[in-house]
PDB file of N, CA and C in Angstrom:
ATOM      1  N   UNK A   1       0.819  -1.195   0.000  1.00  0.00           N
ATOM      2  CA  UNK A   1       0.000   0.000   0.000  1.00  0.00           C
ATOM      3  C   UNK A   1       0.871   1.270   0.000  1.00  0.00           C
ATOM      4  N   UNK A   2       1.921   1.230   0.850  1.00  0.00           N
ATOM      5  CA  UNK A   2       2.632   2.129   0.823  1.00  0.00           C
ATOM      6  C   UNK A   2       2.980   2.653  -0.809  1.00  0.00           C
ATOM      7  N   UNK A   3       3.464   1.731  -1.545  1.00  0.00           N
ATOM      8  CA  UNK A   3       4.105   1.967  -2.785  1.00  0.00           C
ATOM      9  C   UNK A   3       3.062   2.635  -3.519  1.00  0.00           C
ATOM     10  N   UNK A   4       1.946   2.503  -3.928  1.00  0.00           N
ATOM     11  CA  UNK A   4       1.288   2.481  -4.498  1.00  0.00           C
ATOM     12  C   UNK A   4       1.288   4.193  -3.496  1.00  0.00           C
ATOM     13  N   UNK A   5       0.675   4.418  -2.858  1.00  0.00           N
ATOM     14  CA  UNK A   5       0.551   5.919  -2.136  1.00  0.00           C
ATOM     15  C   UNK A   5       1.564   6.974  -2.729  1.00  0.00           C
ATOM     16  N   UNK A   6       2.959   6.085  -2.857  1.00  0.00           N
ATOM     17  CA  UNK A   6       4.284   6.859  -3.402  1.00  0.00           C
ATOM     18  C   UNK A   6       4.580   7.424  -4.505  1.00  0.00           C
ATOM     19  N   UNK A   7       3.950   6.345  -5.519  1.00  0.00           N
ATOM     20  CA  UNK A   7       3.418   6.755  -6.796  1.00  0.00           C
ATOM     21  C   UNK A   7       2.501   7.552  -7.218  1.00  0.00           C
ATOM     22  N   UNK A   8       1.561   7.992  -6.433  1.00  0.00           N
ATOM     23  CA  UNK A   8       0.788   9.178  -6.479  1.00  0.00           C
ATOM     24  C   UNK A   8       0.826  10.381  -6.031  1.00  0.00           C
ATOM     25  N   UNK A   9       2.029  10.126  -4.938  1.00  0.00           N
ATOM     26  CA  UNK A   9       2.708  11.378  -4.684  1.00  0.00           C
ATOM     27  C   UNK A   9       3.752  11.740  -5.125  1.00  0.00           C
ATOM     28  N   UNK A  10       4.873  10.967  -5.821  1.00  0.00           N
ATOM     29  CA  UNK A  10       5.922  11.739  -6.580  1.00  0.00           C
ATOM     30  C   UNK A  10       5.258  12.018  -8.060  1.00  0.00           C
ATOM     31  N   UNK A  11       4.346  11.049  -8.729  1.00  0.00           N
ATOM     32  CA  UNK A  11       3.782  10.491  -9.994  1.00  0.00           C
ATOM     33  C   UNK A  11       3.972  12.368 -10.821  1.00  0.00           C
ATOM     34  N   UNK A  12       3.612  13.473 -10.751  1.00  0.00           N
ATOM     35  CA  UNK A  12       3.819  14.882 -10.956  1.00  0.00           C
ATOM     36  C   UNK A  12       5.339  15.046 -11.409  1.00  0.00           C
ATOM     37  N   UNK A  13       6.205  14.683 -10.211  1.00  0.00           N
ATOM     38  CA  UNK A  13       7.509  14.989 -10.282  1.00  0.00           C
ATOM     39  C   UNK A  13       8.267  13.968 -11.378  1.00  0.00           C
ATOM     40  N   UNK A  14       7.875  13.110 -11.627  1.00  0.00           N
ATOM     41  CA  UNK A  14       8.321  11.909 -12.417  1.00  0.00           C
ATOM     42  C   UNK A  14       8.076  12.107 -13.998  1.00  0.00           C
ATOM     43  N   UNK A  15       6.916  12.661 -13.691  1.00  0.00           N
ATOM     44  CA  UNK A  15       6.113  12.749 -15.052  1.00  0.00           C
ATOM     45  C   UNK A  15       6.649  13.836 -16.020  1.00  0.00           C
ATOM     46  N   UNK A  16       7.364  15.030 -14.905  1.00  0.00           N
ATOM     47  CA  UNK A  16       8.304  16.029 -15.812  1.00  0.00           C
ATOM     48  C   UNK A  16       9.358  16.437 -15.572  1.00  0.00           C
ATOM     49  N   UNK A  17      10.067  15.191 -14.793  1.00  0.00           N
ATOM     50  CA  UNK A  17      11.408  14.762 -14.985  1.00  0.00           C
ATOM     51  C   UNK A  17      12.142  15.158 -16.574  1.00  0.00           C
ATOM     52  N   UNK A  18      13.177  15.440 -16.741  1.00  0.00           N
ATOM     53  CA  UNK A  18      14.128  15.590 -17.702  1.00  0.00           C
ATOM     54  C   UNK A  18      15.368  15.681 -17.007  1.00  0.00           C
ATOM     55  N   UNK A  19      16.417  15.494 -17.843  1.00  0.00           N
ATOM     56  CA  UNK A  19      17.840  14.796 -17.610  1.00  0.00           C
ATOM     57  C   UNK A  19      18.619  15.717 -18.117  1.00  0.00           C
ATOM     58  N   UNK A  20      18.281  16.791 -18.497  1.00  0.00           N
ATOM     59  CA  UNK A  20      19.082  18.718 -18.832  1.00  0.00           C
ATOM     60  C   UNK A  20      19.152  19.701 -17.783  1.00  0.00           C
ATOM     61  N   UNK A  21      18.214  18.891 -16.900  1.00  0.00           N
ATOM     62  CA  UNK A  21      18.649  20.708 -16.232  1.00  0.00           C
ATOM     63  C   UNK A  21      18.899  19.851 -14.610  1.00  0.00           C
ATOM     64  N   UNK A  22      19.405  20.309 -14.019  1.00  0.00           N
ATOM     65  CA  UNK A  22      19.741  20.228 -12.169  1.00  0.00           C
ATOM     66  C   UNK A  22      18.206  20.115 -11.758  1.00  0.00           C
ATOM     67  N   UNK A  23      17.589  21.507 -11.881  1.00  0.00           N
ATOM     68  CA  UNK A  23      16.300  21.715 -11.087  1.00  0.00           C
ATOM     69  C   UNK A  23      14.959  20.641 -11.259  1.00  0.00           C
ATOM     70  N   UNK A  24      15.437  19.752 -11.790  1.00  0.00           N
ATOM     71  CA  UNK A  24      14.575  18.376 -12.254  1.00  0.00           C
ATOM     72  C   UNK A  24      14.921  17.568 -10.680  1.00  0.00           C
ATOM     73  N   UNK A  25      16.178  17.501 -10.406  1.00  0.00           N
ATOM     74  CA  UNK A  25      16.578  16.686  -9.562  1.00  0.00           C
ATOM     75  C   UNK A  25      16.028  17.342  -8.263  1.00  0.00           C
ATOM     76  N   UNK A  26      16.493  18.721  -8.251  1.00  0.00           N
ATOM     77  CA  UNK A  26      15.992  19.183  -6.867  1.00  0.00           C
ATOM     78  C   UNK A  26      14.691  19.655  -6.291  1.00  0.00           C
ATOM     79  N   UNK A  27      13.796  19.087  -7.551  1.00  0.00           N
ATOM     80  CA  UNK A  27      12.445  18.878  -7.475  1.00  0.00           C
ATOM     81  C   UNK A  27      11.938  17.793  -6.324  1.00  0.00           C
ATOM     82  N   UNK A  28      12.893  16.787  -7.592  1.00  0.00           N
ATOM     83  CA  UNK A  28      12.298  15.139  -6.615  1.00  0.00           C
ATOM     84  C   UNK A  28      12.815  15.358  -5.073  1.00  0.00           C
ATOM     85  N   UNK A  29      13.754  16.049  -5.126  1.00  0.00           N
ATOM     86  CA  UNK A  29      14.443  16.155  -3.976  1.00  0.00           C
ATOM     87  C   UNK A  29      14.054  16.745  -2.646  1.00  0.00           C
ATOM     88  N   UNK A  30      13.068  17.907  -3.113  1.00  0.00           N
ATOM     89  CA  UNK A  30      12.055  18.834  -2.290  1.00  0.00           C
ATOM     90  C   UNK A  30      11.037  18.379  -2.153  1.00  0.00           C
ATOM     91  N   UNK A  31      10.328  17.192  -2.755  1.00  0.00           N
ATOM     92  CA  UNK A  31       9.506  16.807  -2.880  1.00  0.00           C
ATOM     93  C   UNK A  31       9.608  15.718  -1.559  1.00  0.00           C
ATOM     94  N   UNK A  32      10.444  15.310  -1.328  1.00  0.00           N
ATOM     95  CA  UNK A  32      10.899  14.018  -0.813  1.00  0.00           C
ATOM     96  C   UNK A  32      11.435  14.695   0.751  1.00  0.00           C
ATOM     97  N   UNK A  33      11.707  15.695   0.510  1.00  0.00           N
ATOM     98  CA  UNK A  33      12.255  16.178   2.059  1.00  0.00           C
ATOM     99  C   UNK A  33      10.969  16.932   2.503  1.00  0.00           C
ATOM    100  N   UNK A  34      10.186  17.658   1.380  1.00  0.00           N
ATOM    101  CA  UNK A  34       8.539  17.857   2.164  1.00  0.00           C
ATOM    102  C   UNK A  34       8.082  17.150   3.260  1.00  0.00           C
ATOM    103  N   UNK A  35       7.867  16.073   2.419  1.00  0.00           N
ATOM    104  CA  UNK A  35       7.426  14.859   3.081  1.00  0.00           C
ATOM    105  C   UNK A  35       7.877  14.292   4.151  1.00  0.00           C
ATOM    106  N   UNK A  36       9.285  13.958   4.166  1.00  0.00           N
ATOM    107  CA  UNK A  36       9.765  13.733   5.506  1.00  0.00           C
ATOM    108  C   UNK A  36       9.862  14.756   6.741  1.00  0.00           C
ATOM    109  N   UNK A  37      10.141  16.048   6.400  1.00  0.00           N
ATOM    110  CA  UNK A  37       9.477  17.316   7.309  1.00  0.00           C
ATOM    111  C   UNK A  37       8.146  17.247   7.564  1.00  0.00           C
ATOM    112  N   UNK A  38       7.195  16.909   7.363  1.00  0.00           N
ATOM    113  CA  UNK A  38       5.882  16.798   7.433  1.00  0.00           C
ATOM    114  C   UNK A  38       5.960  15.580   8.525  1.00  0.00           C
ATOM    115  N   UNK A  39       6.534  14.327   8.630  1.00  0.00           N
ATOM    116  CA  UNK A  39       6.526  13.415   9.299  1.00  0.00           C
ATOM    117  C   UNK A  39       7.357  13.447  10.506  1.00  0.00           C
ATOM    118  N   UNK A  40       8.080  14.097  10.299  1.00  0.00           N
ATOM    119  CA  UNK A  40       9.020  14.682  11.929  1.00  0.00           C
ATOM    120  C   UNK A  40       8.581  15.583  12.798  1.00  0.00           C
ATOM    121  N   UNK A  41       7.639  16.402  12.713  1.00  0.00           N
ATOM    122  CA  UNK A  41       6.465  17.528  12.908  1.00  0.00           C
ATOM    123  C   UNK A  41       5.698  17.065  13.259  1.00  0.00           C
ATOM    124  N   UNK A  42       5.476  15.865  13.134  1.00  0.00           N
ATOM    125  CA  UNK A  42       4.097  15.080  13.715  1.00  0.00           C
ATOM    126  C   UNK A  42       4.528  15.133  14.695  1.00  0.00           C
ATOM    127  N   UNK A  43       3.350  14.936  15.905  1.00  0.00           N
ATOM    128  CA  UNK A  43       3.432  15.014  17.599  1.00  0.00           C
ATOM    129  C   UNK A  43       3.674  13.474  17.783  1.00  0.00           C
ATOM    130  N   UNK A  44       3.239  12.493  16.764  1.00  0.00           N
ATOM    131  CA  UNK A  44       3.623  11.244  17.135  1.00  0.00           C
ATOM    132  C   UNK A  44       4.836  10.574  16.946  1.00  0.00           C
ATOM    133  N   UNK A  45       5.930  11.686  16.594  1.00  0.00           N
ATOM    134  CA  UNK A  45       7.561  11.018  16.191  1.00  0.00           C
ATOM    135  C   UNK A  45       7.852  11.888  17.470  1.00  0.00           C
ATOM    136  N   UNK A  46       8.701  11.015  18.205  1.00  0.00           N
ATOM    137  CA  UNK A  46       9.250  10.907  19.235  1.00  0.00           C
ATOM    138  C   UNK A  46      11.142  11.359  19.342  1.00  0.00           C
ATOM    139  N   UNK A  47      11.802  11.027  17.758  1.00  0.00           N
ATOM    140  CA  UNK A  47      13.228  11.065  17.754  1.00  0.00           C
ATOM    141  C   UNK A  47      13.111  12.241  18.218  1.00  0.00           C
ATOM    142  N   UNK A  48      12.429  13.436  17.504  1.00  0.00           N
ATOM    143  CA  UNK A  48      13.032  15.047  17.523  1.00  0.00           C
ATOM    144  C   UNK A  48      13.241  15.754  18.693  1.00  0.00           C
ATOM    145  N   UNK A  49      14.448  15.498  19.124  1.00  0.00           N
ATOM    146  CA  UNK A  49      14.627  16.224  20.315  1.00  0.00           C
ATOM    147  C   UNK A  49      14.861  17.527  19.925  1.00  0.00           C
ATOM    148  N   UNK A  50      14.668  18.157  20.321  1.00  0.00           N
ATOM    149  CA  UNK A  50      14.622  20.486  20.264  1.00  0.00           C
ATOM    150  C   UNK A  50      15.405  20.187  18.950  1.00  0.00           C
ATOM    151  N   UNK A  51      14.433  19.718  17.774  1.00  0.00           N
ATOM    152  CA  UNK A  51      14.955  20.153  16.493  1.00  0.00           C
ATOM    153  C   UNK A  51      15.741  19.803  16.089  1.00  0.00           C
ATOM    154  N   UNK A  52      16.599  18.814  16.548  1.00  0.00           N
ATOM    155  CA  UNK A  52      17.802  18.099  16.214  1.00  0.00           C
ATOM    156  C   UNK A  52      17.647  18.052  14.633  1.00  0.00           C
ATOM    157  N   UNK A  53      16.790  17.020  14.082  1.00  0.00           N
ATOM    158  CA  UNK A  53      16.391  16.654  13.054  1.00  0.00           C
ATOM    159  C   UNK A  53      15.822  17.448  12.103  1.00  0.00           C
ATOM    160  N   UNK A  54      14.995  18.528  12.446  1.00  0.00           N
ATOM    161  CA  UNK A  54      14.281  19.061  11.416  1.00  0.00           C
ATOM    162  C   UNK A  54      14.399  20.477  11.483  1.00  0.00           C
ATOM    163  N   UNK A  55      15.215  21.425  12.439  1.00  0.00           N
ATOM    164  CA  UNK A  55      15.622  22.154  11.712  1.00  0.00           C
ATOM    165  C   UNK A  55      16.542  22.139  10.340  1.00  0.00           C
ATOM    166  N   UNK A  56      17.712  21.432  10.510  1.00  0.00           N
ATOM    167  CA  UNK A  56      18.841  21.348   9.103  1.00  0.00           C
ATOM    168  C   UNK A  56      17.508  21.283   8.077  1.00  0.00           C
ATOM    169  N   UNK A  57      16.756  19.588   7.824  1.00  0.00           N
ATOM    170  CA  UNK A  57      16.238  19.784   7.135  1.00  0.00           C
ATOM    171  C   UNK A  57      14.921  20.755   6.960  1.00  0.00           C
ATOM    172  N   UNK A  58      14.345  21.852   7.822  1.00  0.00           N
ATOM    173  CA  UNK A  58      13.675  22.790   7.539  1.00  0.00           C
ATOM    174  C   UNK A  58      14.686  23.763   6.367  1.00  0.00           C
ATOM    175  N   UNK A  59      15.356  24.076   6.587  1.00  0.00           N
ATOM    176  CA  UNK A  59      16.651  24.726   5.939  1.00  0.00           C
ATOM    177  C   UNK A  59      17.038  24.421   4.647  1.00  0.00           C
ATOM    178  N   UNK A  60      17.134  22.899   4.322  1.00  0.00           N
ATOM    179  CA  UNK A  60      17.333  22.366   3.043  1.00  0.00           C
ATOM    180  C   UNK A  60      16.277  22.861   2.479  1.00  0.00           C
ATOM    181  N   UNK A  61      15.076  22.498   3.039  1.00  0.00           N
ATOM    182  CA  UNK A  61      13.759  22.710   2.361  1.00  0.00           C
ATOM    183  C   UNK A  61      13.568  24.083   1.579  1.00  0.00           C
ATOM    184  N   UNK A  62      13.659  24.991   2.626  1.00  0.00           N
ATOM    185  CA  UNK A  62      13.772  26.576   2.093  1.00  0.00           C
ATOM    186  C   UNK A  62      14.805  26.925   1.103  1.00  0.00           C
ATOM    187  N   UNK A  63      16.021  25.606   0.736  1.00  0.00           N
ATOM    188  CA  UNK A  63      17.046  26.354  -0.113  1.00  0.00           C
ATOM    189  C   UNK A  63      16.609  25.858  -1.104  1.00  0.00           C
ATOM    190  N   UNK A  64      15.650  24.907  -1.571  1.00  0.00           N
ATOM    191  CA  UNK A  64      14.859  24.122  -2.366  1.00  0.00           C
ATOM    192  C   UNK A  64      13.769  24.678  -3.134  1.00  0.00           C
ATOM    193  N   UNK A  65      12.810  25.329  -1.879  1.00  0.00           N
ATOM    194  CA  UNK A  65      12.198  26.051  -2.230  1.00  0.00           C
ATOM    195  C   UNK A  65      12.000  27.678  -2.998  1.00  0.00           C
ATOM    196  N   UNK A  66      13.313  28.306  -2.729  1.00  0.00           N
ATOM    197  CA  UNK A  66      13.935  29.344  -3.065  1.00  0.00           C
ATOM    198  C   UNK A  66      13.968  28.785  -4.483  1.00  0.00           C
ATOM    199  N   UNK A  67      14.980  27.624  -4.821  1.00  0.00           N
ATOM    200  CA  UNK A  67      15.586  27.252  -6.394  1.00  0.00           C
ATOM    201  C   UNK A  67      14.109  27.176  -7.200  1.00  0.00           C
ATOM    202  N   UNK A  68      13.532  26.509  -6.615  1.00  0.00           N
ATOM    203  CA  UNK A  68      11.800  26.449  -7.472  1.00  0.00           C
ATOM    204  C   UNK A  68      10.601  27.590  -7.540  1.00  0.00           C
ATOM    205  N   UNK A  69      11.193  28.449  -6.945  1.00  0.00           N
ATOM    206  CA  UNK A  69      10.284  29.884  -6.739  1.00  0.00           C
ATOM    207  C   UNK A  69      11.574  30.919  -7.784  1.00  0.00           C
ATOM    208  N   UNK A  70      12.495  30.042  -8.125  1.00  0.00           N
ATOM    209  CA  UNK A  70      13.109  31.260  -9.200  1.00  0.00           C
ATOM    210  C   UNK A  70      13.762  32.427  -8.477  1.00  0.00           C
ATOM    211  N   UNK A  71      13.787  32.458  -7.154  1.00  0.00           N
ATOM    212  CA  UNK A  71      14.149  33.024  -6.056  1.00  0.00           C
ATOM    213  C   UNK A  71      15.415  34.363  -6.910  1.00  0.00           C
ATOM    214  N   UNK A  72      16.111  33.345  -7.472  1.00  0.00           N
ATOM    215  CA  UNK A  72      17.014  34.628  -7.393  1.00  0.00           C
ATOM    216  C   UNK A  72      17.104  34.600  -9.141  1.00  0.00           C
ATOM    217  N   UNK A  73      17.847  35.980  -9.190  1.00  0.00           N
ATOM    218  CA  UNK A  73      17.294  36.935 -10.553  1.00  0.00           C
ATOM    219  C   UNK A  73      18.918  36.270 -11.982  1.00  0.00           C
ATOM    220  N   UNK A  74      18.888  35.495 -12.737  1.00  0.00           N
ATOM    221  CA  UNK A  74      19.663  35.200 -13.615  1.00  0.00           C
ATOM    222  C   UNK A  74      19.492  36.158 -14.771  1.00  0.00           C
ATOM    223  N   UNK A  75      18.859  37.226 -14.809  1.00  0.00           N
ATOM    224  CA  UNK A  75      18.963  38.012 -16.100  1.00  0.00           C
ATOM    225  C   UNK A  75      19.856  38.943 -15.953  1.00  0.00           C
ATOM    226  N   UNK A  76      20.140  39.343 -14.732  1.00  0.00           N
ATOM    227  CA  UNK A  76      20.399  40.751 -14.193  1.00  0.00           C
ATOM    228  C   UNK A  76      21.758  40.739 -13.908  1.00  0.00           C
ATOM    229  N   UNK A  77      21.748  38.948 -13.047  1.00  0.00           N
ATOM    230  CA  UNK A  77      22.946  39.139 -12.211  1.00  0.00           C
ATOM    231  C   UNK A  77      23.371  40.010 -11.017  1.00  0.00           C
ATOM    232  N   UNK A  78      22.235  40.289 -10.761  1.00  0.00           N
ATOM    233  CA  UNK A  78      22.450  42.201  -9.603  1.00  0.00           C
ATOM    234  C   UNK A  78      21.854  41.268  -8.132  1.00  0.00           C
ATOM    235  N   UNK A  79      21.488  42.314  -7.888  1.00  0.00           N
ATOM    236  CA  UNK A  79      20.817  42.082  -6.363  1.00  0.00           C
ATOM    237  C   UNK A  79      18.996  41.944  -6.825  1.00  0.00           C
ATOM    238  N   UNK A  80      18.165  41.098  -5.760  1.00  0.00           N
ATOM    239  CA  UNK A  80      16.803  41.266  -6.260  1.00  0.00           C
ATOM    240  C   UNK A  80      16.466  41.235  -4.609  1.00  0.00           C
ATOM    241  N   UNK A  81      15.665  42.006  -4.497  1.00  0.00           N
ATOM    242  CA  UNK A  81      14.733  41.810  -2.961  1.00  0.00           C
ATOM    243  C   UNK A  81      13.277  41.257  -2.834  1.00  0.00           C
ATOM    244  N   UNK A  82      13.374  40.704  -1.693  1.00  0.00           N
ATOM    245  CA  UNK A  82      12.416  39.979  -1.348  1.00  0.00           C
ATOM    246  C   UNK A  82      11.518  40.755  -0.661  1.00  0.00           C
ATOM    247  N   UNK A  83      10.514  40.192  -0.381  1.00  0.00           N
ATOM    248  CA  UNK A  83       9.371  40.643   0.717  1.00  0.00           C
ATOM    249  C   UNK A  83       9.753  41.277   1.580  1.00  0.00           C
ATOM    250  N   UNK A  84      10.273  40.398   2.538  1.00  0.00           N
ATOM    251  CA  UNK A  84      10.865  40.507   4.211  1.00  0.00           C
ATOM    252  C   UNK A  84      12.353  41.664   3.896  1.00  0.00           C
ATOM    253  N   UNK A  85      12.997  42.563   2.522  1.00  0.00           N
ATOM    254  CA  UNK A  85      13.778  42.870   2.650  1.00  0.00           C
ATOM    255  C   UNK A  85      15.273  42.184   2.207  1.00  0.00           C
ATOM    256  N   UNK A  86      15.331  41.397   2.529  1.00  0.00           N
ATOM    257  CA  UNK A  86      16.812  41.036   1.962  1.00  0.00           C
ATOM    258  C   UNK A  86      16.778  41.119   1.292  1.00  0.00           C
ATOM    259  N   UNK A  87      18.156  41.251   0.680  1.00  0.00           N
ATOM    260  CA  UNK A  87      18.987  41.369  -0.658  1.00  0.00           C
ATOM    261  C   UNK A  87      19.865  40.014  -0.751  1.00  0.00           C
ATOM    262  N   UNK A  88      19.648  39.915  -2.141  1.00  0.00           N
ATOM    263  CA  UNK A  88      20.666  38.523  -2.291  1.00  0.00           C
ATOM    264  C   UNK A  88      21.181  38.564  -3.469  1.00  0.00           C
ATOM    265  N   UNK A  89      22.547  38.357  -3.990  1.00  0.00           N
ATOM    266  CA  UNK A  89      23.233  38.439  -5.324  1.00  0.00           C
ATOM    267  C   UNK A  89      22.989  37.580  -5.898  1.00  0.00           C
ATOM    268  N   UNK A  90      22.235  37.085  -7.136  1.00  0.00           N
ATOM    269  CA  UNK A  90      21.842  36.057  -7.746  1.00  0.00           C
ATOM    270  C   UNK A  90      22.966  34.920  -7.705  1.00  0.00           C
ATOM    271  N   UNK A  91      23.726  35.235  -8.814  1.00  0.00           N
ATOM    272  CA  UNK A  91      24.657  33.840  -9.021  1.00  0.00           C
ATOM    273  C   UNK A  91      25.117  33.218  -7.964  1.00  0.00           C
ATOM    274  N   UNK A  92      26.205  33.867  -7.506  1.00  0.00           N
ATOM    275  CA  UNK A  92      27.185  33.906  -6.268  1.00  0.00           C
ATOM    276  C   UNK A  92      26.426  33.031  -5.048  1.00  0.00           C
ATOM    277  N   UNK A  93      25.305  34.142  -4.906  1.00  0.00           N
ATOM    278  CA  UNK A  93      24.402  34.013  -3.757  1.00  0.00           C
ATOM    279  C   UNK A  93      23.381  32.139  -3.679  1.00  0.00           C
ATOM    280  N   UNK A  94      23.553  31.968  -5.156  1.00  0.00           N
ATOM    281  CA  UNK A  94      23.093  30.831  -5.277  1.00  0.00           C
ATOM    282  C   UNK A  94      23.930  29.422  -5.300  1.00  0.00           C
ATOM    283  N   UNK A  95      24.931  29.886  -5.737  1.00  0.00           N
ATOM    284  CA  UNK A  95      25.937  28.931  -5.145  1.00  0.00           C
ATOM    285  C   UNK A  95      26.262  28.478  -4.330  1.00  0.00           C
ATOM    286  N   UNK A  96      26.538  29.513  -3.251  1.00  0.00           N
ATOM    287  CA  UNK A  96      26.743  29.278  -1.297  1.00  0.00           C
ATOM    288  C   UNK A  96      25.918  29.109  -0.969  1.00  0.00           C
ATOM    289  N   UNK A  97      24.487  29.203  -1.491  1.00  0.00           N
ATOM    290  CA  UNK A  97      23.361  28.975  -0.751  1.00  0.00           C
ATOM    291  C   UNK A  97      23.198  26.583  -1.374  1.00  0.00           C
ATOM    292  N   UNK A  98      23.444  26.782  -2.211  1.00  0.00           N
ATOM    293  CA  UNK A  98      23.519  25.416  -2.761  1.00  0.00           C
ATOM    294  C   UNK A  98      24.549  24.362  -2.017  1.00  0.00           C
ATOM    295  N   UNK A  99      25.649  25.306  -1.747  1.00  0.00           N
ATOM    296  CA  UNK A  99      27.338  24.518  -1.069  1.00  0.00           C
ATOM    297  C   UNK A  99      26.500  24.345   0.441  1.00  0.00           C
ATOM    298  N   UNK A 100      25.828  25.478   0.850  1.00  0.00           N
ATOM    299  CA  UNK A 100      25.278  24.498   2.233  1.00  0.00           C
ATOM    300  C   UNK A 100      24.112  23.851   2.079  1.00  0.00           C
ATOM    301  N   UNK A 101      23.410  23.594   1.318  1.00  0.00           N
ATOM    302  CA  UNK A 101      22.372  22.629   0.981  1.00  0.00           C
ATOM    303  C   UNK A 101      23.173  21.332   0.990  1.00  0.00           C
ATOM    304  N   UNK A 102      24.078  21.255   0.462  1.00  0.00           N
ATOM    305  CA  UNK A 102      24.898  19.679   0.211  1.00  0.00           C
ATOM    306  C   UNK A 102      25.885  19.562   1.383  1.00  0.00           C
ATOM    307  N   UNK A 103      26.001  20.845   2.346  1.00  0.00           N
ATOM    308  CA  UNK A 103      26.850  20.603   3.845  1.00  0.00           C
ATOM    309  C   UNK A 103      25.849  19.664   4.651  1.00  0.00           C
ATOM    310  N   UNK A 104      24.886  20.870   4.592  1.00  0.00           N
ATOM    311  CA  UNK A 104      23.759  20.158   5.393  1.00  0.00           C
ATOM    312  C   UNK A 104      23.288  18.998   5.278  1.00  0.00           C
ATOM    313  N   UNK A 105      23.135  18.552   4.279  1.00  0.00           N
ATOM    314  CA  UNK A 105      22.668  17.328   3.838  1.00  0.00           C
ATOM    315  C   UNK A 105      23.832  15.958   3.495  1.00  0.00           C
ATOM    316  N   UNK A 106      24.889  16.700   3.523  1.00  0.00           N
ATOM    317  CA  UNK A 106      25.887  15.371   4.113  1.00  0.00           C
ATOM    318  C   UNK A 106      26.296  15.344   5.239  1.00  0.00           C
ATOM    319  N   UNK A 107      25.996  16.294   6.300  1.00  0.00           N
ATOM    320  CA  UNK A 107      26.194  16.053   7.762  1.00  0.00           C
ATOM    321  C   UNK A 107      24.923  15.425   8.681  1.00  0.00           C
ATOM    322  N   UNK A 108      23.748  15.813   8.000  1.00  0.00           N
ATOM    323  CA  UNK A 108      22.682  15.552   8.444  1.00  0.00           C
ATOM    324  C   UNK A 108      21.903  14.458   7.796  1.00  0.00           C
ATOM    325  N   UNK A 109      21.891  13.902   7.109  1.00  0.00           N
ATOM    326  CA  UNK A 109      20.786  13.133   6.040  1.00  0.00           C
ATOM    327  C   UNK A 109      20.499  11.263   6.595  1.00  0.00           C
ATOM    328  N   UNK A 110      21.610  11.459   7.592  1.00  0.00           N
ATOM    329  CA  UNK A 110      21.578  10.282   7.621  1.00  0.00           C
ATOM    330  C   UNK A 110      20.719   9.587   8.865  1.00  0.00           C
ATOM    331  N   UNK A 111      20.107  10.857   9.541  1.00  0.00           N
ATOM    332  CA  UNK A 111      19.502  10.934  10.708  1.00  0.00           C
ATOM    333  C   UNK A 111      17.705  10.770   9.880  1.00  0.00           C
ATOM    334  N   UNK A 112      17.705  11.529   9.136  1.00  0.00           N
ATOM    335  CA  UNK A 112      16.633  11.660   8.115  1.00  0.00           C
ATOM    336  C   UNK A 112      15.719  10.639   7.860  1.00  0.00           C
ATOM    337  N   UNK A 113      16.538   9.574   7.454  1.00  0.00           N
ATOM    338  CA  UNK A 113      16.292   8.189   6.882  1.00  0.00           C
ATOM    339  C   UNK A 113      15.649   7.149   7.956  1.00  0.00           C
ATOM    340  N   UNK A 114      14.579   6.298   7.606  1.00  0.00           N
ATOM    341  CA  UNK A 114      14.234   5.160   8.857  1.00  0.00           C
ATOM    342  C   UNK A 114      14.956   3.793   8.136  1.00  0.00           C
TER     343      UNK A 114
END
């Protein structure tokens, strides 16, 4: 049953999968850490001691979510602001923001997993 549930929840991400661009991958990828943030948040998981677990991956999530919201500006190359104010340098800014997506997630990921 499980499987079958899995397939209807990635089945979107699968379906417009392509093998050209990065942001294909860090689709499935956000997609998949949603989900497990959603399940660590539950009052009935017991591991999360004060966030151990789900802050990092709250964090991945948002650097995920940023890449799929187009977050930062590739035409310009300049600075673009957000809502809340910040400023962030597109390229640059997306890089270091990516280098700790893959810190985080090779120091942390392995806690992640059942």
């Amino acid at each position: 049953m499980t499987s079958v549930r899995n397939l209807i929840y990635y089945f979107r991400v699968v379906w417009d999968d392509r093998d050209y661009d990065y942001l294909f991958t860090h689709d499935l990828l956000l997609r998949k850490l949603k989900k497990r943030l959603k399940r660590y948040e539950s009052k009935d998981y017991v591991f999360n001691q004060e966030g151990f677990i789900t802050k990092p991956l709250r964090i991945c999530v948002e650097i995920l979510e940023r890449e799929a919201d187009d977050f930062y500006d590739h035409t310009t190359n300049q600075f673009k602001k957000t809502e809340s104010g910040i400023v962030f340098v597109s390229e640059r800014r997306q890089l270091e923001t990516i280098s700790i997506l893959h810190a985080i997630m090779g120091k942390y990921s392995m806690y992640w997993w059942d």
